[in-house]
PDB file of N, CA and C in Angstrom:
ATOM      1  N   UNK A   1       0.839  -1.182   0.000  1.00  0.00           N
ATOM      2  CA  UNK A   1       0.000   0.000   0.000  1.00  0.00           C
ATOM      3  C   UNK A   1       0.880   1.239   0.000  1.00  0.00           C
ATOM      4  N   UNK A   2       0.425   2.164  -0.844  1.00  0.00           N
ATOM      5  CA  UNK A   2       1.079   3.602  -0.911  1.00  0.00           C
ATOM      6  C   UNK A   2       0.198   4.738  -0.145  1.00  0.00           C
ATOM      7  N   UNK A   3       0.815   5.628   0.135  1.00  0.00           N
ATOM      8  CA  UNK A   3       0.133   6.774   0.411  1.00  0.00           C
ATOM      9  C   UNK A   3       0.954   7.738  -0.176  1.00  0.00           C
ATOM     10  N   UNK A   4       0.779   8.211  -1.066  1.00  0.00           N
ATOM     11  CA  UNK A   4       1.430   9.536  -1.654  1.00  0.00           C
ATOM     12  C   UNK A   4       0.790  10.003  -3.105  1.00  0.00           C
ATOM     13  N   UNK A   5       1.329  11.020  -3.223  1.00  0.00           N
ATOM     14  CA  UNK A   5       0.995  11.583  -4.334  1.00  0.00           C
ATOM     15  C   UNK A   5       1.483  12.062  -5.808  1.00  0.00           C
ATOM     16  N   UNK A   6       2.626  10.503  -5.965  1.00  0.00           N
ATOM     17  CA  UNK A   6       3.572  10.909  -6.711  1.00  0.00           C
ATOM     18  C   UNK A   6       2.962   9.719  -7.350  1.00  0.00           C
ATOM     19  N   UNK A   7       2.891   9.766  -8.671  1.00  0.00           N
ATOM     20  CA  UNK A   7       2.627   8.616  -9.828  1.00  0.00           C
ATOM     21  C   UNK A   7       3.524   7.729  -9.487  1.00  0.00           C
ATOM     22  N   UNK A   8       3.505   6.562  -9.462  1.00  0.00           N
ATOM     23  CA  UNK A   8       4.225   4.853  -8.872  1.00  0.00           C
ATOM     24  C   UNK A   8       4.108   4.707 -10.714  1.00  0.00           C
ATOM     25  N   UNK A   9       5.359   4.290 -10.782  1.00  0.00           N
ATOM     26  CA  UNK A   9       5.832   3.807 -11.964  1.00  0.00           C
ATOM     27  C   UNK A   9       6.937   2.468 -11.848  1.00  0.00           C
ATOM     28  N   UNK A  10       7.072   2.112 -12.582  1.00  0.00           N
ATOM     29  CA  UNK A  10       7.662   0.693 -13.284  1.00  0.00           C
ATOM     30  C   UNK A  10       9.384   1.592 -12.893  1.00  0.00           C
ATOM     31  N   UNK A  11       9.637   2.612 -13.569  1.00  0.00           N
ATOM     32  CA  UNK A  11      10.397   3.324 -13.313  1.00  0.00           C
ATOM     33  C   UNK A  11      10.952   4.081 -12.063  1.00  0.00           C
ATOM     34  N   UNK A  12      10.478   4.340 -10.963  1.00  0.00           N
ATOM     35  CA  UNK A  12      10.410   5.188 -10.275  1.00  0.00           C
ATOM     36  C   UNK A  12      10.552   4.136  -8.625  1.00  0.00           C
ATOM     37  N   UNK A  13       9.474   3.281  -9.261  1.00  0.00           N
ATOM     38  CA  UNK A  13       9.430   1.954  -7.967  1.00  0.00           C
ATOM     39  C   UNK A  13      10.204   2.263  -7.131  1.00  0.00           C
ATOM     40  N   UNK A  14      11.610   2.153  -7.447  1.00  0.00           N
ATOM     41  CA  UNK A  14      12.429   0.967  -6.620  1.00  0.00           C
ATOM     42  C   UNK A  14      13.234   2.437  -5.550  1.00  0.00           C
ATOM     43  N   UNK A  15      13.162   3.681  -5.865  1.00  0.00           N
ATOM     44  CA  UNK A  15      13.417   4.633  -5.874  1.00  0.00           C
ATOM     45  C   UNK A  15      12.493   4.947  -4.676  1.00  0.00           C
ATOM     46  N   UNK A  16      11.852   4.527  -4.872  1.00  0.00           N
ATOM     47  CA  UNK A  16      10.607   5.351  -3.972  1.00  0.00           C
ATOM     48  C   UNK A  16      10.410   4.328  -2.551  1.00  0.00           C
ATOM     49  N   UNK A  17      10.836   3.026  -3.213  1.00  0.00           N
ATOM     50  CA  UNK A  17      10.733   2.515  -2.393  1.00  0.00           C
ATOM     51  C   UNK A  17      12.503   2.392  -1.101  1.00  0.00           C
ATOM     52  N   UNK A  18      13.021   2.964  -1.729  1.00  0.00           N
ATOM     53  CA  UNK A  18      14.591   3.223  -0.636  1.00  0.00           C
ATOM     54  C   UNK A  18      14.345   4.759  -0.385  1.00  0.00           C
ATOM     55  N   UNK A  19      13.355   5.468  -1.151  1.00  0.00           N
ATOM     56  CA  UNK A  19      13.229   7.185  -0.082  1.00  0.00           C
ATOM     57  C   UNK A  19      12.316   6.557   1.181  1.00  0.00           C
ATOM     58  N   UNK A  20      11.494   5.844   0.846  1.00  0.00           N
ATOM     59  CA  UNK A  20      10.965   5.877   2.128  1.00  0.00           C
ATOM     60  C   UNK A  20      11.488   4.907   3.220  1.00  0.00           C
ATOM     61  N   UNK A  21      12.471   3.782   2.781  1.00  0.00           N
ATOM     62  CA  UNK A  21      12.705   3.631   4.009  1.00  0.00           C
ATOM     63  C   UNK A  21      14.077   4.019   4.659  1.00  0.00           C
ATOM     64  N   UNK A  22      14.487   4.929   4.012  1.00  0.00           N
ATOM     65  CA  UNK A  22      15.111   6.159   4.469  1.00  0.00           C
ATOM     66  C   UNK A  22      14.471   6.933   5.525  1.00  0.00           C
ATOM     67  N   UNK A  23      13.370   7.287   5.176  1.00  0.00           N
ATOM     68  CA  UNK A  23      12.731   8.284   6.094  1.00  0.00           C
ATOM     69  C   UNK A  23      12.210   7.952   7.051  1.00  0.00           C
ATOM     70  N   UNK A  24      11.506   6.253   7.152  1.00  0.00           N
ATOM     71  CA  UNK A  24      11.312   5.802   8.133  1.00  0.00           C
ATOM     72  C   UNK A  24      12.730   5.297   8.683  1.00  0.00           C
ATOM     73  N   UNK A  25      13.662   5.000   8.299  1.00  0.00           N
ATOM     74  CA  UNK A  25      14.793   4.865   9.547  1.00  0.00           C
ATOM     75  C   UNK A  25      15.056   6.450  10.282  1.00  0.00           C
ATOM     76  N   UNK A  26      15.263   7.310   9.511  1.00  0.00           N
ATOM     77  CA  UNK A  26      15.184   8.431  10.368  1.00  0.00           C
ATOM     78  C   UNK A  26      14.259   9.034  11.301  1.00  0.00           C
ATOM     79  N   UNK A  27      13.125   8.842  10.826  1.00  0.00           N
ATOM     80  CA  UNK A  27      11.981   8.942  12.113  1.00  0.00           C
ATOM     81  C   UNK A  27      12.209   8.195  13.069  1.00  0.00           C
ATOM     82  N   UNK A  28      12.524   6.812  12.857  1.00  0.00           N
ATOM     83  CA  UNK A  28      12.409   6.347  14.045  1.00  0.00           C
ATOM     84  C   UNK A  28      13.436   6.212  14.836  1.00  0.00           C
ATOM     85  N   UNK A  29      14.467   6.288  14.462  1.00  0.00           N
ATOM     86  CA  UNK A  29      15.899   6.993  14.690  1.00  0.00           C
ATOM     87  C   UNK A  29      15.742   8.144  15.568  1.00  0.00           C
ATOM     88  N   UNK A  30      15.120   9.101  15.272  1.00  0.00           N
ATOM     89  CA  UNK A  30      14.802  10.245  16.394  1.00  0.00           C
ATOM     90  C   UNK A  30      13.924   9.920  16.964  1.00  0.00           C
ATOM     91  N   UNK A  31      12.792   9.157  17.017  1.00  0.00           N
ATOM     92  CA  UNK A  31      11.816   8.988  17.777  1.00  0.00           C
ATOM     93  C   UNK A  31      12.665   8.170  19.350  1.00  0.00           C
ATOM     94  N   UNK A  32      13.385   7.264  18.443  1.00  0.00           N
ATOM     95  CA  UNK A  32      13.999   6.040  19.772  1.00  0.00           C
ATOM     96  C   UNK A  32      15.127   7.568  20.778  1.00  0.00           C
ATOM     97  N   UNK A  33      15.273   7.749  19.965  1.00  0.00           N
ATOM     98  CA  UNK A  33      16.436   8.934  20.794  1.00  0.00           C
ATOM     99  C   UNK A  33      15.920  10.116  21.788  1.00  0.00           C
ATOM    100  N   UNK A  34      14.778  10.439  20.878  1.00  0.00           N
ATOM    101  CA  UNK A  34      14.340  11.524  22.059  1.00  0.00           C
ATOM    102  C   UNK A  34      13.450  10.719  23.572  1.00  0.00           C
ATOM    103  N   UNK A  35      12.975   9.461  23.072  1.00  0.00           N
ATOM    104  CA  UNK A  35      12.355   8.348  24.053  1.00  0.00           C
ATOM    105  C   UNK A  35      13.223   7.856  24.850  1.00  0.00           C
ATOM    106  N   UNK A  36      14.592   7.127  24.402  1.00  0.00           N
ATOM    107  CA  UNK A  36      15.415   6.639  25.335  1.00  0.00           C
ATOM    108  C   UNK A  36      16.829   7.380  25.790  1.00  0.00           C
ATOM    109  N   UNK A  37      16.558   7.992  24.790  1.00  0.00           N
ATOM    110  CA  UNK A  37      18.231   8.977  25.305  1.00  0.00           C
ATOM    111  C   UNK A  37      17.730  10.274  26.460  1.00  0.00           C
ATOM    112  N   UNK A  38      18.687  11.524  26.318  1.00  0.00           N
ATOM    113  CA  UNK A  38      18.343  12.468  27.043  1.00  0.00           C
ATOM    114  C   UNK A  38      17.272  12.879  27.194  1.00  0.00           C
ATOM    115  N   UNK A  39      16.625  12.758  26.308  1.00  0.00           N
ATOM    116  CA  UNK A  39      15.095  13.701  26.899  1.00  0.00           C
ATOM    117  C   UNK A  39      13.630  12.792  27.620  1.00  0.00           C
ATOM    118  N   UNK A  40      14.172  11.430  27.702  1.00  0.00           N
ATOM    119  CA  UNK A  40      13.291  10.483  28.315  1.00  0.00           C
ATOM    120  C   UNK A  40      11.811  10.433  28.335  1.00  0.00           C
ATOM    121  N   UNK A  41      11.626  10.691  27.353  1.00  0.00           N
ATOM    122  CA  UNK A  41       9.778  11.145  27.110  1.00  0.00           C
ATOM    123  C   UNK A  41       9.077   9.732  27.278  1.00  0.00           C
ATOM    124  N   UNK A  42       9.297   9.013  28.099  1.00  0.00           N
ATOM    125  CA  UNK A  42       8.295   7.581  27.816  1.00  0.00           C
ATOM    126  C   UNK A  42       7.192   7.147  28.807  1.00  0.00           C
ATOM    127  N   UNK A  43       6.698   8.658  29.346  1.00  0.00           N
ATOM    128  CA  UNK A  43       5.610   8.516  30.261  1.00  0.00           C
ATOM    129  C   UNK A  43       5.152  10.291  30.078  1.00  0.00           C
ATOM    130  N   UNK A  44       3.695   9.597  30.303  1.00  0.00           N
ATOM    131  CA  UNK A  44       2.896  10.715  30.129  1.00  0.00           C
ATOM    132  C   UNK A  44       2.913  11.702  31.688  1.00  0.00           C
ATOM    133  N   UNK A  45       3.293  13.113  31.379  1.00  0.00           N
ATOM    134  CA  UNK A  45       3.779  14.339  32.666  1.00  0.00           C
ATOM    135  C   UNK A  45       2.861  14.827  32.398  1.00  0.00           C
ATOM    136  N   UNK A  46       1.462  14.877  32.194  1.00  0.00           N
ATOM    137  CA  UNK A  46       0.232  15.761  32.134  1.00  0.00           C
ATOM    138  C   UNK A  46      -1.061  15.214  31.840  1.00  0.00           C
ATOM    139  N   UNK A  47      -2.520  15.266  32.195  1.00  0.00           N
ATOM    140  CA  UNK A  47      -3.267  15.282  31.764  1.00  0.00           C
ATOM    141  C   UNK A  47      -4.105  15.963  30.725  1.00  0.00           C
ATOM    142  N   UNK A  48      -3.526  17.343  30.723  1.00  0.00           N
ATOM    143  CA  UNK A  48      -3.842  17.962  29.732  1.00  0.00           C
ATOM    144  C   UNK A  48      -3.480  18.003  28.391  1.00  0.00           C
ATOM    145  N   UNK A  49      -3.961  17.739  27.230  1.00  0.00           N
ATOM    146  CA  UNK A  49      -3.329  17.442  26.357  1.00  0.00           C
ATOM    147  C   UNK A  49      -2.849  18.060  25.445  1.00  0.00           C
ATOM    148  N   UNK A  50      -3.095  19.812  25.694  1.00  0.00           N
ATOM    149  CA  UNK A  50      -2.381  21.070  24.923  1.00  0.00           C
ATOM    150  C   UNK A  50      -1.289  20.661  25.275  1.00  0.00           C
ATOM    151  N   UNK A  51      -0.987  20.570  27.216  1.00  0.00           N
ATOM    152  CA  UNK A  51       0.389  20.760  28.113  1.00  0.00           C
ATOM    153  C   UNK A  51       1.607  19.991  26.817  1.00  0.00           C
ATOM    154  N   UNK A  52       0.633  18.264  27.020  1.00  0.00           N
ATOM    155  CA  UNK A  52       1.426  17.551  26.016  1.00  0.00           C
ATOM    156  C   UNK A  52       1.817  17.716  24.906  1.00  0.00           C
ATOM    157  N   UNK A  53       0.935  18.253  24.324  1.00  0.00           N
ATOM    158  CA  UNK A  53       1.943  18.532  22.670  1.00  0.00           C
ATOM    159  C   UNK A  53       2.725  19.729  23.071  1.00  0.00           C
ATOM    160  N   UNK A  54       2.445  20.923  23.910  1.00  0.00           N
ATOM    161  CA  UNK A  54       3.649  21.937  24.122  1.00  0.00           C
ATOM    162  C   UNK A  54       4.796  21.319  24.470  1.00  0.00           C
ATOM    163  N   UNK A  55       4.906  19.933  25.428  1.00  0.00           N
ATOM    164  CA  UNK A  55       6.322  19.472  26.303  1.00  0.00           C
ATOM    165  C   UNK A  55       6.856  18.487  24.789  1.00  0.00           C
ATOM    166  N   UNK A  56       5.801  17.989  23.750  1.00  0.00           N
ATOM    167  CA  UNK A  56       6.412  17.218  22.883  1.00  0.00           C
ATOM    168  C   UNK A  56       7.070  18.571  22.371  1.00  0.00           C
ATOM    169  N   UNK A  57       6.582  18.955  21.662  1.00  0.00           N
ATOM    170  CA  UNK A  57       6.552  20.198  20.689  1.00  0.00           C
ATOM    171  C   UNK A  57       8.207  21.005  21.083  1.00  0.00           C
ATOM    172  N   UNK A  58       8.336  21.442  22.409  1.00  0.00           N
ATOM    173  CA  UNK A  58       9.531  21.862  22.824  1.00  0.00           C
ATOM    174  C   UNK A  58      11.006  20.547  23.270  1.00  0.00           C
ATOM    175  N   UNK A  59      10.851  19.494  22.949  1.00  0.00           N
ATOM    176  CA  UNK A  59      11.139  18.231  23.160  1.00  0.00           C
ATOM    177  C   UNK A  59      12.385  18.353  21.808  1.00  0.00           C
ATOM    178  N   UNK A  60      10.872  18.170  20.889  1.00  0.00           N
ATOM    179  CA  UNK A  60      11.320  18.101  19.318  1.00  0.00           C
ATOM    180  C   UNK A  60      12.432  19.745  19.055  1.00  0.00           C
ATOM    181  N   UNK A  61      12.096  20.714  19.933  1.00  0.00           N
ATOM    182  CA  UNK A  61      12.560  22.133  19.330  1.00  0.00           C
ATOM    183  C   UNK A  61      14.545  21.839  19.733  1.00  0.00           C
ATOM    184  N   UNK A  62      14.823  21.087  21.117  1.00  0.00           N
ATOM    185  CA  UNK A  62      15.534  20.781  21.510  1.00  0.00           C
ATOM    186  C   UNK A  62      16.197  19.683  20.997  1.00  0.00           C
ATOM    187  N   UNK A  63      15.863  18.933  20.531  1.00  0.00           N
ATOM    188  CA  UNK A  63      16.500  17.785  19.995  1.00  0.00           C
ATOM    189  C   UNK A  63      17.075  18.520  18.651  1.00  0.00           C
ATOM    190  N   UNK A  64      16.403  19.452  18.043  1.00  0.00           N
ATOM    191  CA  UNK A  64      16.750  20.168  16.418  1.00  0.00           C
ATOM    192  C   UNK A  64      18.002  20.993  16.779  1.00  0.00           C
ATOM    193  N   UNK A  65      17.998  21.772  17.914  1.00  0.00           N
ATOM    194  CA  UNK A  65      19.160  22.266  18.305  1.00  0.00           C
ATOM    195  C   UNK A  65      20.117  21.885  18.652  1.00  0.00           C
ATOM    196  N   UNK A  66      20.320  20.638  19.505  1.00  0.00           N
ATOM    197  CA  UNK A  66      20.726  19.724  19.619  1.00  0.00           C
ATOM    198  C   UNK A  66      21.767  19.147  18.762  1.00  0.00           C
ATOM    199  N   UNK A  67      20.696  18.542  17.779  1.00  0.00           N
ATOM    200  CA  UNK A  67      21.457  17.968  16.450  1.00  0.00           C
ATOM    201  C   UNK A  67      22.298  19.260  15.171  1.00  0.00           C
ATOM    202  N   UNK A  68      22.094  20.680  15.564  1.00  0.00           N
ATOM    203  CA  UNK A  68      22.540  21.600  14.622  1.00  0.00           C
ATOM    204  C   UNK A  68      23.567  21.372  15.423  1.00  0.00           C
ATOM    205  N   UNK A  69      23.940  21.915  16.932  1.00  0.00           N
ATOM    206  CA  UNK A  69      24.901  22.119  17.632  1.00  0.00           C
ATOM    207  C   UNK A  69      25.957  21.341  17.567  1.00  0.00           C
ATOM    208  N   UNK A  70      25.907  19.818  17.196  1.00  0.00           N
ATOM    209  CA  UNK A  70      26.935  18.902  17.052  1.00  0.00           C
ATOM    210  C   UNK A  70      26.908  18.646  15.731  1.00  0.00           C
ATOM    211  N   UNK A  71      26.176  18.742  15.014  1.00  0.00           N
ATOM    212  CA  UNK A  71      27.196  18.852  13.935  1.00  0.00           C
ATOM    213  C   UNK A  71      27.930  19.898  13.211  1.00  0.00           C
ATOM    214  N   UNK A  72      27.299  21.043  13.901  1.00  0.00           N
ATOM    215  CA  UNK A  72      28.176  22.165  13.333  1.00  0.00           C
ATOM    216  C   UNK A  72      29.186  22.219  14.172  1.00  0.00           C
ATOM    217  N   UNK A  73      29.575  22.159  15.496  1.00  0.00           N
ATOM    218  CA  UNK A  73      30.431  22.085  16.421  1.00  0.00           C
ATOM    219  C   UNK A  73      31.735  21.067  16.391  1.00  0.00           C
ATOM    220  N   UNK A  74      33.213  21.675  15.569  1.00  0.00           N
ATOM    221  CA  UNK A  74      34.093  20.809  15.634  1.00  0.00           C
ATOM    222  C   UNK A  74      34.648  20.418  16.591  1.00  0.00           C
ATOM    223  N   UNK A  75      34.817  21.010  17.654  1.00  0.00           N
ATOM    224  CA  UNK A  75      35.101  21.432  19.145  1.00  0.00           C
ATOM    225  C   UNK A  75      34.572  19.912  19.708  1.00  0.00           C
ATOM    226  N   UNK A  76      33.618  19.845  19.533  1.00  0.00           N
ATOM    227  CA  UNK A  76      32.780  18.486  20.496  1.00  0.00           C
ATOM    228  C   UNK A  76      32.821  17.374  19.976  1.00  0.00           C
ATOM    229  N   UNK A  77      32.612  17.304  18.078  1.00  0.00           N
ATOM    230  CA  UNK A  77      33.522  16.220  17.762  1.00  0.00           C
ATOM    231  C   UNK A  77      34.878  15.780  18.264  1.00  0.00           C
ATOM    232  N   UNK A  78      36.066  16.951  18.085  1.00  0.00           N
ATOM    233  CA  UNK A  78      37.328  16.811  18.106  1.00  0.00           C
ATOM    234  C   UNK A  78      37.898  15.833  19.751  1.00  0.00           C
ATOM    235  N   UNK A  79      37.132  16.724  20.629  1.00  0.00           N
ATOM    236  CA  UNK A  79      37.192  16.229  21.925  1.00  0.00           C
ATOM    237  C   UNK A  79      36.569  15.294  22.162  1.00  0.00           C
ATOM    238  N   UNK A  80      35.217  14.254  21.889  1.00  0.00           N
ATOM    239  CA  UNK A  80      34.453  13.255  21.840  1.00  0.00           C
ATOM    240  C   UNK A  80      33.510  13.477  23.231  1.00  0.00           C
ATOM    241  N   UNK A  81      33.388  14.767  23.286  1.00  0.00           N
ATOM    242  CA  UNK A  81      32.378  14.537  24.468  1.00  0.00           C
ATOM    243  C   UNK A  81      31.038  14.219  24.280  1.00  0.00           C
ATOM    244  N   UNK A  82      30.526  14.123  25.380  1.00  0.00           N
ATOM    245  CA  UNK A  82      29.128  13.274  25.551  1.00  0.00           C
ATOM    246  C   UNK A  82      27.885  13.737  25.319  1.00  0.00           C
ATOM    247  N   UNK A  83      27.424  13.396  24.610  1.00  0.00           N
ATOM    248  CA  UNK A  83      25.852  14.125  24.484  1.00  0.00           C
ATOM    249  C   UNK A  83      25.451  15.018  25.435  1.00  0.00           C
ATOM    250  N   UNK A  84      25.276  13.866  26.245  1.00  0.00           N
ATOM    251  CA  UNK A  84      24.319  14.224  27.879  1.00  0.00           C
ATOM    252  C   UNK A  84      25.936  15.952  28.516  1.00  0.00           C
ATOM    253  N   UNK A  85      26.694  15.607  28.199  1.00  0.00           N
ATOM    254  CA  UNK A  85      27.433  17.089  28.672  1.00  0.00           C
ATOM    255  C   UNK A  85      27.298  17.886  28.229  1.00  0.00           C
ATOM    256  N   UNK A  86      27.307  17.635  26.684  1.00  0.00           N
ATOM    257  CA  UNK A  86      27.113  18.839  25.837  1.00  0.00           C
ATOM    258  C   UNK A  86      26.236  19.176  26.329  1.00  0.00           C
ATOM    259  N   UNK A  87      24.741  18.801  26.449  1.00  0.00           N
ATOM    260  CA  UNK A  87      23.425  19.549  26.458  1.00  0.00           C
ATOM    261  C   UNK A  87      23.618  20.047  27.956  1.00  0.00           C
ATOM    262  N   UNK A  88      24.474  19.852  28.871  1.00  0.00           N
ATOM    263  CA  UNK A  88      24.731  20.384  30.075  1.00  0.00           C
ATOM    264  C   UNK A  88      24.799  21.312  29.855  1.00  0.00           C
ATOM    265  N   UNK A  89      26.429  21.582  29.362  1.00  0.00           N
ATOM    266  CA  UNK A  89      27.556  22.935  28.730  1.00  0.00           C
ATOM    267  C   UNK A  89      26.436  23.671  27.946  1.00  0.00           C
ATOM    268  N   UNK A  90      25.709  23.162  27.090  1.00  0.00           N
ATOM    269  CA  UNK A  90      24.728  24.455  26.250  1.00  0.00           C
ATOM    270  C   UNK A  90      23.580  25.164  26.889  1.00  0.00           C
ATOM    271  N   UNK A  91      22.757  24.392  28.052  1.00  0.00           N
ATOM    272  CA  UNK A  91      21.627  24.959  28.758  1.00  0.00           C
ATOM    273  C   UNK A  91      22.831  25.683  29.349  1.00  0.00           C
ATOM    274  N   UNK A  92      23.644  25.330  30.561  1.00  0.00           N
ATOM    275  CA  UNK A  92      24.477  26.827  31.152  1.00  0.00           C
ATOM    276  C   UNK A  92      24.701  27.916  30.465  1.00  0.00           C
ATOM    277  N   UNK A  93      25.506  27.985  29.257  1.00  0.00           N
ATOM    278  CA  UNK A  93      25.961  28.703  28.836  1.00  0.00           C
ATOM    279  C   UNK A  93      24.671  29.456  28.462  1.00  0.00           C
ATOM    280  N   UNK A  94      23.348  29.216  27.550  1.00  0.00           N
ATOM    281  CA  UNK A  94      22.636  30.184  27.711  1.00  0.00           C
ATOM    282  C   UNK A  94      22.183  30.739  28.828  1.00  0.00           C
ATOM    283  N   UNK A  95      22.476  30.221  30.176  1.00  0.00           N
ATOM    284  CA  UNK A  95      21.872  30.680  31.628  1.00  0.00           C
ATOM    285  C   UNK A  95      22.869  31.964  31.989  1.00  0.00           C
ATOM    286  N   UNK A  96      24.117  31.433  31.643  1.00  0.00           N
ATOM    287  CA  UNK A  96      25.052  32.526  31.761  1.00  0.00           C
ATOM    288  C   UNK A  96      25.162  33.996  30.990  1.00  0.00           C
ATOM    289  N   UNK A  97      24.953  33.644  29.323  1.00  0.00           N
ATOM    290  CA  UNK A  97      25.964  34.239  28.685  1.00  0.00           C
ATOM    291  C   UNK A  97      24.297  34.734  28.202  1.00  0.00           C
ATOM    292  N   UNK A  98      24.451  36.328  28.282  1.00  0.00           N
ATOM    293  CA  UNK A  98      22.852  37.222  27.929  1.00  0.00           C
ATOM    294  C   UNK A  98      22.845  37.406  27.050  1.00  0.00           C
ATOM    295  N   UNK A  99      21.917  37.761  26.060  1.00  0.00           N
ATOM    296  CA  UNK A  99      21.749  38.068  24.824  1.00  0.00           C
ATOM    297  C   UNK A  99      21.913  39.329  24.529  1.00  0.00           C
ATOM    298  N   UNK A 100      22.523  40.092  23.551  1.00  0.00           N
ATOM    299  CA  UNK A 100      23.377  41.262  23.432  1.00  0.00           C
ATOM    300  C   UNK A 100      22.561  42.085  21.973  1.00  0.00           C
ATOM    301  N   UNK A 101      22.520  43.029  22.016  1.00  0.00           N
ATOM    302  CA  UNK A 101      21.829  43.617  20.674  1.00  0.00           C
ATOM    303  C   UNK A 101      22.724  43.678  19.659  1.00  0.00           C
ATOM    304  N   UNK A 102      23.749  42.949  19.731  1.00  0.00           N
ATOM    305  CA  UNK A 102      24.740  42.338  17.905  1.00  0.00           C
ATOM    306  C   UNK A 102      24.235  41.070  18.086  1.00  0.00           C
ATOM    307  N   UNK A 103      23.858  40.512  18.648  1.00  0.00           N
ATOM    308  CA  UNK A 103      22.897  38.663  18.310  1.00  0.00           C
ATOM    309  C   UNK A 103      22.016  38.802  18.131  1.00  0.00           C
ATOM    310  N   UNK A 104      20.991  39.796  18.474  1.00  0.00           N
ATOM    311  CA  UNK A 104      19.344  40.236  17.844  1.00  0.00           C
ATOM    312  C   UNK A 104      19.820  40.917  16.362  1.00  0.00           C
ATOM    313  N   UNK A 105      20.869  41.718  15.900  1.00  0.00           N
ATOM    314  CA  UNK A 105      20.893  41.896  14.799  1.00  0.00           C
ATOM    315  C   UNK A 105      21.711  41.062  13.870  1.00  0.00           C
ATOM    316  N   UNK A 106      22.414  40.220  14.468  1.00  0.00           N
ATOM    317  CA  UNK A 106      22.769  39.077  13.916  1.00  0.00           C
ATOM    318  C   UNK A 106      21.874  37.894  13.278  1.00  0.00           C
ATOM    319  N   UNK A 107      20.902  37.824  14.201  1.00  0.00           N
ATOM    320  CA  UNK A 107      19.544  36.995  13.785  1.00  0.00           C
ATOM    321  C   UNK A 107      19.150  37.300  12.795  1.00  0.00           C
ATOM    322  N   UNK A 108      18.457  38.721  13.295  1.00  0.00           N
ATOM    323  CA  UNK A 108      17.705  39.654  12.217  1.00  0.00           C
ATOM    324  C   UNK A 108      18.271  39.255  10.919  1.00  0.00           C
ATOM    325  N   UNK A 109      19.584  39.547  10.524  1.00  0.00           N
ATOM    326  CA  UNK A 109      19.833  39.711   9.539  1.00  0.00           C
ATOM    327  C   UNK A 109      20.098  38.065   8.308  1.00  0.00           C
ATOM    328  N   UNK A 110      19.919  37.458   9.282  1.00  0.00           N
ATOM    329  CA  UNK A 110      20.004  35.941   8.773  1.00  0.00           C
ATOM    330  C   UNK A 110      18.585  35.381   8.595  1.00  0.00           C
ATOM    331  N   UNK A 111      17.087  36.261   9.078  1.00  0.00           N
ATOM    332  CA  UNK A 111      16.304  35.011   9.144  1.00  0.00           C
ATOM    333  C   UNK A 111      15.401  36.582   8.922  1.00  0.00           C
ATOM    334  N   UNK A 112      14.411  35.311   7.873  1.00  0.00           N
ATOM    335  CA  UNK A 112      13.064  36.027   7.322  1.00  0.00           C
ATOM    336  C   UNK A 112      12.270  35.239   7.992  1.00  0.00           C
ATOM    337  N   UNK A 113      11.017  35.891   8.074  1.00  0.00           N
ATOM    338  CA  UNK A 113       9.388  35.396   8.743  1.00  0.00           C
ATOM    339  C   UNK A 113       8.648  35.801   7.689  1.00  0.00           C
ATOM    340  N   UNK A 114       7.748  34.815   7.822  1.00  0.00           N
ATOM    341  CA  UNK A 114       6.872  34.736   6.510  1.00  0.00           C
ATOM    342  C   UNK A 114       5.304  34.876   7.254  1.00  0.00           C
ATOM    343  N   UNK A 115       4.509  35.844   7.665  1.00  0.00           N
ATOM    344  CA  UNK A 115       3.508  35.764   8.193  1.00  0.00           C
ATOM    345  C   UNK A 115       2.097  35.539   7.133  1.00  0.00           C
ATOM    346  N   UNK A 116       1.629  34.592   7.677  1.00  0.00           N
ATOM    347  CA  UNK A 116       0.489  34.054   6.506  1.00  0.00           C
ATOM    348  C   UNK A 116      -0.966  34.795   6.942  1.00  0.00           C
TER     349      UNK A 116
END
């Protein structure tokens, strides 16, 4: 069974069939990681179920930063430190280090918003 919206061809098959399980190893690849690694999401912390998609929702925002931070970061490759430190070393350092009006125009100048 397919679900998509791309014409399935004789041609295209075999193609389509290694994008997707590409994408399902990567989903579930992050799914197992944000469940069993650092962010331990494998029990429900609310009854409310906005609360829950906000704690998923900011879960997922962290794990994206996360994953920019090490791989853009040669520093943490080079040295082989640990996940679980890094994300130590990075929550401090934003606790510490304030945000300055050359990083608001630094932003600024890197990132458009598209209001719909």
């Amino acid at each position: 069974m397919w679900a998509t919206n791309l014409e399935i061809k004789d041609r295209n098959l075999e193609e389509l069939i290694l994008t997707g399980r590409k994408r399902w190893k990567i989903e579930n690849e992050g799914f197992n990681n944000q469940k069993n690694g650092i962010y331990k999401i494998e029990h429900m912390n609310s009854r409310n179920t906005n609360a829950m998609k906000n704690h998923y929702l900011l879960t997922q925002i962290a794990d994206i930063l996360m994953q920019l931070y090490l791989s853009c970061n040669k520093l943490v490759k080079a040295i082989g430190q640990s996940i679980k430190n890094t994300s130590s070393r990075l929550l401090e350092s934003f606790r510490r280090q304030p945000i300055t009006d050359e990083d608001v125009l630094h932003i600024s100048k890197y990132t458009t918003v598209h209001l719909e």
